[in-house]
Protein backbone atom coordinates (compact mmCIF):
# COMPACT_ATOMS: atom_id res chain seq x y z
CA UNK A 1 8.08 -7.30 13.91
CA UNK A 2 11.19 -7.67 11.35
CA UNK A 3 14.46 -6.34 12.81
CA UNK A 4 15.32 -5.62 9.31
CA UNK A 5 11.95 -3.31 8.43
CA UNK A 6 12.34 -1.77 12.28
CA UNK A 7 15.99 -0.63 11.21
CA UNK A 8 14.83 1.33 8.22
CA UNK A 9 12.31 3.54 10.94
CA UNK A 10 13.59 7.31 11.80
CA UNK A 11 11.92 9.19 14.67
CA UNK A 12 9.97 11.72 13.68
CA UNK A 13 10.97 13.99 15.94
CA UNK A 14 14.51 14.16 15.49
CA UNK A 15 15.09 11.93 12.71
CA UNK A 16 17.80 9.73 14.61
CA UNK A 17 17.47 5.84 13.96
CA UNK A 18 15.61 3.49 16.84
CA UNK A 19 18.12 2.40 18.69
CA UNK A 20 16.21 0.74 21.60
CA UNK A 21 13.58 -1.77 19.81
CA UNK A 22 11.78 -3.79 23.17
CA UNK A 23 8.64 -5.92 22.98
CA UNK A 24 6.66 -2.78 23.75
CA UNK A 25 8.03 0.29 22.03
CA UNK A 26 10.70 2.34 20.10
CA UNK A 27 13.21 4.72 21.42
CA UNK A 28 16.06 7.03 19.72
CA UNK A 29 19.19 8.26 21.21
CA UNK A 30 17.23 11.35 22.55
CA UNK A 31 14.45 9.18 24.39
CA UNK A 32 11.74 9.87 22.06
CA UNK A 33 9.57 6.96 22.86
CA UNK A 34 6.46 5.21 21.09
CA UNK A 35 4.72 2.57 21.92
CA UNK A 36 3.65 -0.39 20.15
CA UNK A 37 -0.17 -1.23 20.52
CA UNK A 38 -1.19 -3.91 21.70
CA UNK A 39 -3.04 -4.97 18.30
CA UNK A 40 0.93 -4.54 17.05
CA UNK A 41 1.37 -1.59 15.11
CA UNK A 42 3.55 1.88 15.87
CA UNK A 43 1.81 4.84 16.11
CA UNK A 44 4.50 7.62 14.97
CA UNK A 45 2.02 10.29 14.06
CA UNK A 46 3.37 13.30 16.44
CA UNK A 47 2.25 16.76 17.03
CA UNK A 48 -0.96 18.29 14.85
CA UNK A 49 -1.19 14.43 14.08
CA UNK A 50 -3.02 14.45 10.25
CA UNK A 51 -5.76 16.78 8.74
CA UNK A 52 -7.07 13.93 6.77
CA UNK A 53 -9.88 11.43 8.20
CA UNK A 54 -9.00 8.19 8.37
CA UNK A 55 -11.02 5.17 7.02
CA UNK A 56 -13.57 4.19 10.25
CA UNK A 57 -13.88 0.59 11.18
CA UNK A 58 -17.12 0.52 9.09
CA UNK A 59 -15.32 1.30 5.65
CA UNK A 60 -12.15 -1.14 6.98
CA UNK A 61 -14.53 -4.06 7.79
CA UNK A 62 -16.20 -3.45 3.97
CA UNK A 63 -12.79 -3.44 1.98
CA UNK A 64 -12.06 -6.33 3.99
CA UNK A 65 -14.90 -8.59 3.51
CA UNK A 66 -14.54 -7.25 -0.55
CA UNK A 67 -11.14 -8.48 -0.84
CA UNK A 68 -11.35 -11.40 1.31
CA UNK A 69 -14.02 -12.80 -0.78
CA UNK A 70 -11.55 -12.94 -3.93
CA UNK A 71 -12.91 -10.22 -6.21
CA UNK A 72 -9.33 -8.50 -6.64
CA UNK A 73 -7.12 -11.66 -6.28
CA UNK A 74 -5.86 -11.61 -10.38
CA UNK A 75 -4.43 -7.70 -9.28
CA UNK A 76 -2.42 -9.41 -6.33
CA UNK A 77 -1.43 -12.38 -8.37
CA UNK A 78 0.23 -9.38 -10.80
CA UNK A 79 1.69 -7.65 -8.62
CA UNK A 80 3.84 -10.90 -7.14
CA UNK A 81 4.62 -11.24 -11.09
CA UNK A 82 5.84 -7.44 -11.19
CA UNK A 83 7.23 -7.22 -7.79
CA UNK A 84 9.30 -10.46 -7.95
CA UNK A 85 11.39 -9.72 -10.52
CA UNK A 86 12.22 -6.51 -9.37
CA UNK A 87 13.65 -7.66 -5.95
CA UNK A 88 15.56 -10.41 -7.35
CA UNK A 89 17.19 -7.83 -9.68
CA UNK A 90 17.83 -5.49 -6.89
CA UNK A 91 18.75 -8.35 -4.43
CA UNK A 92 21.48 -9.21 -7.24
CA UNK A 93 22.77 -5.79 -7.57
CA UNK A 94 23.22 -5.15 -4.17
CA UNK A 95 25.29 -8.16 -3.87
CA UNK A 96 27.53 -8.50 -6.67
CA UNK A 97 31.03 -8.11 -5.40
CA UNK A 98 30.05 -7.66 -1.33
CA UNK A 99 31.44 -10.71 -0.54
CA UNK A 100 28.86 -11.33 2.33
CA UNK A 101 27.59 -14.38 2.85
CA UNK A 102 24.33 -13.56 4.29
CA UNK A 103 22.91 -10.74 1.92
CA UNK A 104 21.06 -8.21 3.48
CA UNK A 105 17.03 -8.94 3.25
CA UNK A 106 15.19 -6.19 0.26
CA UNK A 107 12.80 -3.73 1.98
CA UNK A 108 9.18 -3.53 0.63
CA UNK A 109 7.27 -0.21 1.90
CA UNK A 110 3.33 -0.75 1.21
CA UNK A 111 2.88 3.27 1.22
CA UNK A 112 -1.21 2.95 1.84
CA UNK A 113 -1.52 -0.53 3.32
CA UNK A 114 -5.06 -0.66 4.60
CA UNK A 115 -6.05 -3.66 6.02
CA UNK A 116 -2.40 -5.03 4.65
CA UNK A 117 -4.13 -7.57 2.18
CA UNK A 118 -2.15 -6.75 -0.92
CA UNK A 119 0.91 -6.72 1.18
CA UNK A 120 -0.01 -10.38 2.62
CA UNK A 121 -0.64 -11.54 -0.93
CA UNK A 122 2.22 -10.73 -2.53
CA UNK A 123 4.54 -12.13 0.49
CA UNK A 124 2.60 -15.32 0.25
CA UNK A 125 3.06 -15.50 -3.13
CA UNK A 126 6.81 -14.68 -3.06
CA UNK A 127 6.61 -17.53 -0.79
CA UNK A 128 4.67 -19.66 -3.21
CA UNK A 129 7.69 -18.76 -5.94
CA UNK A 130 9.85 -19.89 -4.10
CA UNK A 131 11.76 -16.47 -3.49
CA UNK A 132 13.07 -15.32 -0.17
CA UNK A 133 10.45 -12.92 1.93
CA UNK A 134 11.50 -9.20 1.95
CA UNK A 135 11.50 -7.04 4.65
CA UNK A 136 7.96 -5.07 5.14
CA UNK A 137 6.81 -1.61 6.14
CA UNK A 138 2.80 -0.86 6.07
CA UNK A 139 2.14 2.63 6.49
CA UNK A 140 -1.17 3.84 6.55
CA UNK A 141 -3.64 6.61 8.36
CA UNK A 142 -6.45 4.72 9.83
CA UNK A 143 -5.96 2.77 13.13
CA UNK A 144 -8.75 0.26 12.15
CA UNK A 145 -7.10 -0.82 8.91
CA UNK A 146 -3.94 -1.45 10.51
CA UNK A 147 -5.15 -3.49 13.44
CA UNK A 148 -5.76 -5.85 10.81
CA UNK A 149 -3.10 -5.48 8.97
CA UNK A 150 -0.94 -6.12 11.82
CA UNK A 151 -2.64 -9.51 12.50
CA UNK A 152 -2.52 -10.35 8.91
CA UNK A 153 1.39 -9.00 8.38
CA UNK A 154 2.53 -9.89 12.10
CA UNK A 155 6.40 -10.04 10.83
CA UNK A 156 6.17 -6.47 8.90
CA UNK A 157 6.17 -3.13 10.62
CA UNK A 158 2.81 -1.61 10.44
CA UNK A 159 2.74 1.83 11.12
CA UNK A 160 0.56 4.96 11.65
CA UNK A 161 1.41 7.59 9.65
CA UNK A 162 0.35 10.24 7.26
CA UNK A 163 1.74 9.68 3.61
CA UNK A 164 1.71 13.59 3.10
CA UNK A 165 4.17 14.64 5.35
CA UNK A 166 7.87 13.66 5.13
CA UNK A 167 7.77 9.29 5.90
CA UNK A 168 9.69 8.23 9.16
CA UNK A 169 12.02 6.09 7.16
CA UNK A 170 16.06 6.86 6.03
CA UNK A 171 17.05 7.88 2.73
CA UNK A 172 18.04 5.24 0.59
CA UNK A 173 16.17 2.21 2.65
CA UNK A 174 13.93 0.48 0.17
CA UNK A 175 14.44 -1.25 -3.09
CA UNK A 176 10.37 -0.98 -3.89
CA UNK A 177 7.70 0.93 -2.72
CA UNK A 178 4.12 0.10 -3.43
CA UNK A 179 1.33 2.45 -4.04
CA UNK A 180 -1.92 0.93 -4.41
CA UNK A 181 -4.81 3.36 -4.70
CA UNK A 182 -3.39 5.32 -2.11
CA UNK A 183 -1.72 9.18 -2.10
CA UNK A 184 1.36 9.71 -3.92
CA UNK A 185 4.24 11.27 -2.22
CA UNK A 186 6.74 11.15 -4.68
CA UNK A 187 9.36 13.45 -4.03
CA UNK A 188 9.28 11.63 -0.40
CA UNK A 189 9.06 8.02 -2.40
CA UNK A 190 12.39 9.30 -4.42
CA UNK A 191 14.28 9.80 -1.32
CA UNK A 192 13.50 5.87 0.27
CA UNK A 193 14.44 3.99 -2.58
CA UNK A 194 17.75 2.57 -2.91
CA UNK A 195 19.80 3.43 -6.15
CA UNK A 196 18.27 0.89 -8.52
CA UNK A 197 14.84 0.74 -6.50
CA UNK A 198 11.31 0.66 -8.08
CA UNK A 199 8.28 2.23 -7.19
CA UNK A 200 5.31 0.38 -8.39
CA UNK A 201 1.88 2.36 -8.13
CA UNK A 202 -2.15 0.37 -8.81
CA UNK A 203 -4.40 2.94 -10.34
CA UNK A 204 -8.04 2.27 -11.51
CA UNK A 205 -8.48 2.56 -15.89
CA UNK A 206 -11.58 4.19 -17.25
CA UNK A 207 -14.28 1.95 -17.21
CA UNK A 208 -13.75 0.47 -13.64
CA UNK A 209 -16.56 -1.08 -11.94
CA UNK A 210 -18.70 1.43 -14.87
CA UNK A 211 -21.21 -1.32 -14.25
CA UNK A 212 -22.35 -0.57 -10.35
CA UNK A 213 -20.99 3.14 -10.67
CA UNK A 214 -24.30 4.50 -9.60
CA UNK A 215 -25.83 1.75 -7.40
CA UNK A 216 -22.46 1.95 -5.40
CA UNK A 217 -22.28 5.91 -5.69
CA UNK A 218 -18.68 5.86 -7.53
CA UNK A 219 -16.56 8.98 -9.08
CA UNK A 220 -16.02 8.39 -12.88
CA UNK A 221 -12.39 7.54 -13.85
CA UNK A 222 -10.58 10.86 -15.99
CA UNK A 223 -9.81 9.63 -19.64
CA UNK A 224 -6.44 10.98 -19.32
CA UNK A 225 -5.51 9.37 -15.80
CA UNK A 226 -2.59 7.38 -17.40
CA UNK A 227 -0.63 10.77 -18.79
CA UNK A 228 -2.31 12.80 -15.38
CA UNK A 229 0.12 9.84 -13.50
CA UNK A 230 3.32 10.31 -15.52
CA UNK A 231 2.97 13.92 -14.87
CA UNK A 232 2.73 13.49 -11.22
CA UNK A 233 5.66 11.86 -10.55
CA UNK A 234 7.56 13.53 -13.99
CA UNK A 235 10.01 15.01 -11.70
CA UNK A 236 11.27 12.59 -9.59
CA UNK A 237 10.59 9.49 -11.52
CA UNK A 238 10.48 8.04 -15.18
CA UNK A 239 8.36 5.36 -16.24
CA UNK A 240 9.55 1.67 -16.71
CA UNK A 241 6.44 0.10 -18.34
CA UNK A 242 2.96 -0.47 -17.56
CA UNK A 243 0.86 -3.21 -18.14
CA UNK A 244 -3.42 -3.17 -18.34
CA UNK A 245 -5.72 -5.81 -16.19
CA UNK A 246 -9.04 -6.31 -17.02
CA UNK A 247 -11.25 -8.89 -14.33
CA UNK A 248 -14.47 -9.61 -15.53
CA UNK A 249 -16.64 -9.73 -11.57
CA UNK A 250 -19.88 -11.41 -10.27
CA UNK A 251 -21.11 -9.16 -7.71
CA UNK A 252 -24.08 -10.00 -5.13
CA UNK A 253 -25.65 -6.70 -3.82
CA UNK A 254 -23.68 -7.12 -0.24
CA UNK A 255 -20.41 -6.88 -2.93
CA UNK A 256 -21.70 -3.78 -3.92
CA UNK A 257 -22.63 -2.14 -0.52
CA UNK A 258 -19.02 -2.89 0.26
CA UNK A 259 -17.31 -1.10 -2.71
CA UNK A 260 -19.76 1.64 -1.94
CA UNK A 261 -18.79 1.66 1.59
CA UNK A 262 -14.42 0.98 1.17
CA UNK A 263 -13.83 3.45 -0.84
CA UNK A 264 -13.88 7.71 -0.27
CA UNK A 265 -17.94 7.45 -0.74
CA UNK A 266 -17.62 6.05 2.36
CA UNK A 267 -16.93 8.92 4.68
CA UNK A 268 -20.20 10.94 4.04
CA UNK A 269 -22.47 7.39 2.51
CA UNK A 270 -26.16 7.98 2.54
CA UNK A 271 -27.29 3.97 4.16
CA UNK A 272 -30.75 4.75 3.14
CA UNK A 273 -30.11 5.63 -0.50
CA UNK A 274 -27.90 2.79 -0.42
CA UNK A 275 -29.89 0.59 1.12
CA UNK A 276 -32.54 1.63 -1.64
CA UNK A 277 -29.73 1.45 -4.33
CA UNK A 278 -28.97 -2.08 -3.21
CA UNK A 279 -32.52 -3.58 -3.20
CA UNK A 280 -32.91 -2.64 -6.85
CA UNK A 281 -29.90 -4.70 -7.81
CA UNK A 282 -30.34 -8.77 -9.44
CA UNK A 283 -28.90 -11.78 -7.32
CA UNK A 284 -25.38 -10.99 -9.70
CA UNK A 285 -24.57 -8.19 -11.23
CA UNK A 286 -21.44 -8.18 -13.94
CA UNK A 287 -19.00 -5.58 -13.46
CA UNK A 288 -15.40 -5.57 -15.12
CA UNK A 289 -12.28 -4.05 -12.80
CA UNK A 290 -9.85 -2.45 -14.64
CA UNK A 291 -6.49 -1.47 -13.54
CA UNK A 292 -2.95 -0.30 -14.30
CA UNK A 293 0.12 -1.42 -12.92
CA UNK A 294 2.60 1.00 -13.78
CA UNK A 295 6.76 0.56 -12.56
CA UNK A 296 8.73 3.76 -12.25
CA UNK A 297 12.63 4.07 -11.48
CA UNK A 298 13.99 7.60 -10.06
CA UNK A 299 14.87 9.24 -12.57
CA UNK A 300 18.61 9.83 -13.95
CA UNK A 301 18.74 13.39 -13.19
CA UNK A 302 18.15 12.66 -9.60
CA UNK A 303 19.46 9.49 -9.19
């Protein structure tokens, strides 16, 4: 794990910083302990733990095999396009004048990472740019999805945690957080970025994946999700710009069972209707993915 991302972590007990980071776990000044798993993420989740259910290794295992198979790679490639810029402008900022010589490394905080394939895309890509790698934070809810994430993201700090209560990290510790169809905590997301920091949030357009909608069993898109957004976040944050991405998709049945089977259909998924669903369907099917990528500063008042 990054020393850099591990110095961002608070406990979440009594919100002190770690100041004993071993092979094996994570202390504060007031011996809170937690361990790291052996997979290599931090569990940090403490007393009622989360009402939510996680993703189950079933619905993990799907997302996985959907992404690794390429389907989604043009949305990764754009976020390294969006994302890049941003940390070289706040790597500049935070630098002009210090007279350091080693600048501190930007903080990324994948808020949602799953199985940490976005995150591992756009650090390879970074890579690919030519631009130093950032710091990393993954949180996310299910255990399964961050087992892999953890062996996909070994340097970044992977952690279990519930992104509706208050996030184990200090005010003021990341220059952007990502949101990629994941909950949106933004009066929390206000309070980690740095002066100058971005949040950058994936949501699906109207229209996605219309095309397998009922063989995969998935919710319609509202018409007005792009204003429903601004107004979610209205108070804390103001919007930068926004930029559409259609990908035009050849899906084989087993691509469809997965997006059936990733997504929140998941939890209570019917394999016999699916199963039925799925026979019906031609060697390809086209489908068209449609998303947003949207980049919001905190806003002035708060800021």
């Amino acid at each position: 794990m990054d020393t850099a991302a591990l110095n961002t972590l608070l406990c979440p007990i009594c919100g002190l910083d770690f100041s004993t980071r071993g092979g094996h776990s994570v202390s504060c000044a007031n011996s809170h302990s937690f361990d790291i798993a052996r997979q290599g993420y931090l569990n940090l989740l403490t007393g009622h733990g989360t009402k939510f259910v996680p993703d189950t290794a079933a619905m993990v295992a799907a997302r996985d095999a959907f992404l690794d198979a390429g389907h989604y790679r043009p949305l990764a490639d754009g976020l390294v396009d969006t994302v890049g810029p941003l940390l070289s402008d706040s790597a500049a900022s935070s630098n002009t004048g210090s007279g350091t010589p080693e600048p501190a490394l930007p903080v990324v905080v994948d808020a949602g990472t799953g199985t940490g394939w976005y995150l591992h895309q756009l650090l390879a890509g970074l890579d690919r740019d030519g631009r130093p790698a950032p710091a990393a934070v993954g949180l996310d809810i299910s255990k399964f999805a961050l087992r892999r994430a953890a062996r996909r993201n070994p340097g970044a700090v992977n952690v279990v945690w519930d992104l509706w209560r208050e996030l184990p990290l200090g005010a003021g510790t990341a220059d952007v957080v990502l949101v990629i169809f994941a909950p949106r905590n933004s009066a929390e997301f206000a309070r980690i970025l740095k002066p100058g920091g971005h949040l950058v949030v994936v949501t699906p357009m109207p229209g996605h994946l219309a095309e397998i909608a009922d063989a995969a069993g998935l919710l319609g898109i509202q018409e007005d999700k792009e204003a429903a957004l601004g107004e979610s976040f209205g108070a804390e944050f103001d919007l930068v710009n926004s930029r559409e991405l259609a990908v035009p998709l050849q899906l084989a049945p087993a691509d469809v069972g997965n997006v059936s089977l990733m997504g929140p259909a998941g939890h209570h998924l019917d394999a016999v209707a699916l199963g039925d669903r799925l026979a019906g369907l031609p060697a390809l099917t086209e489908a068209t993915a449609a998303f947003r990528i949207s980049v919001f500063e905190v806003a002035a008042a708060r800021a």
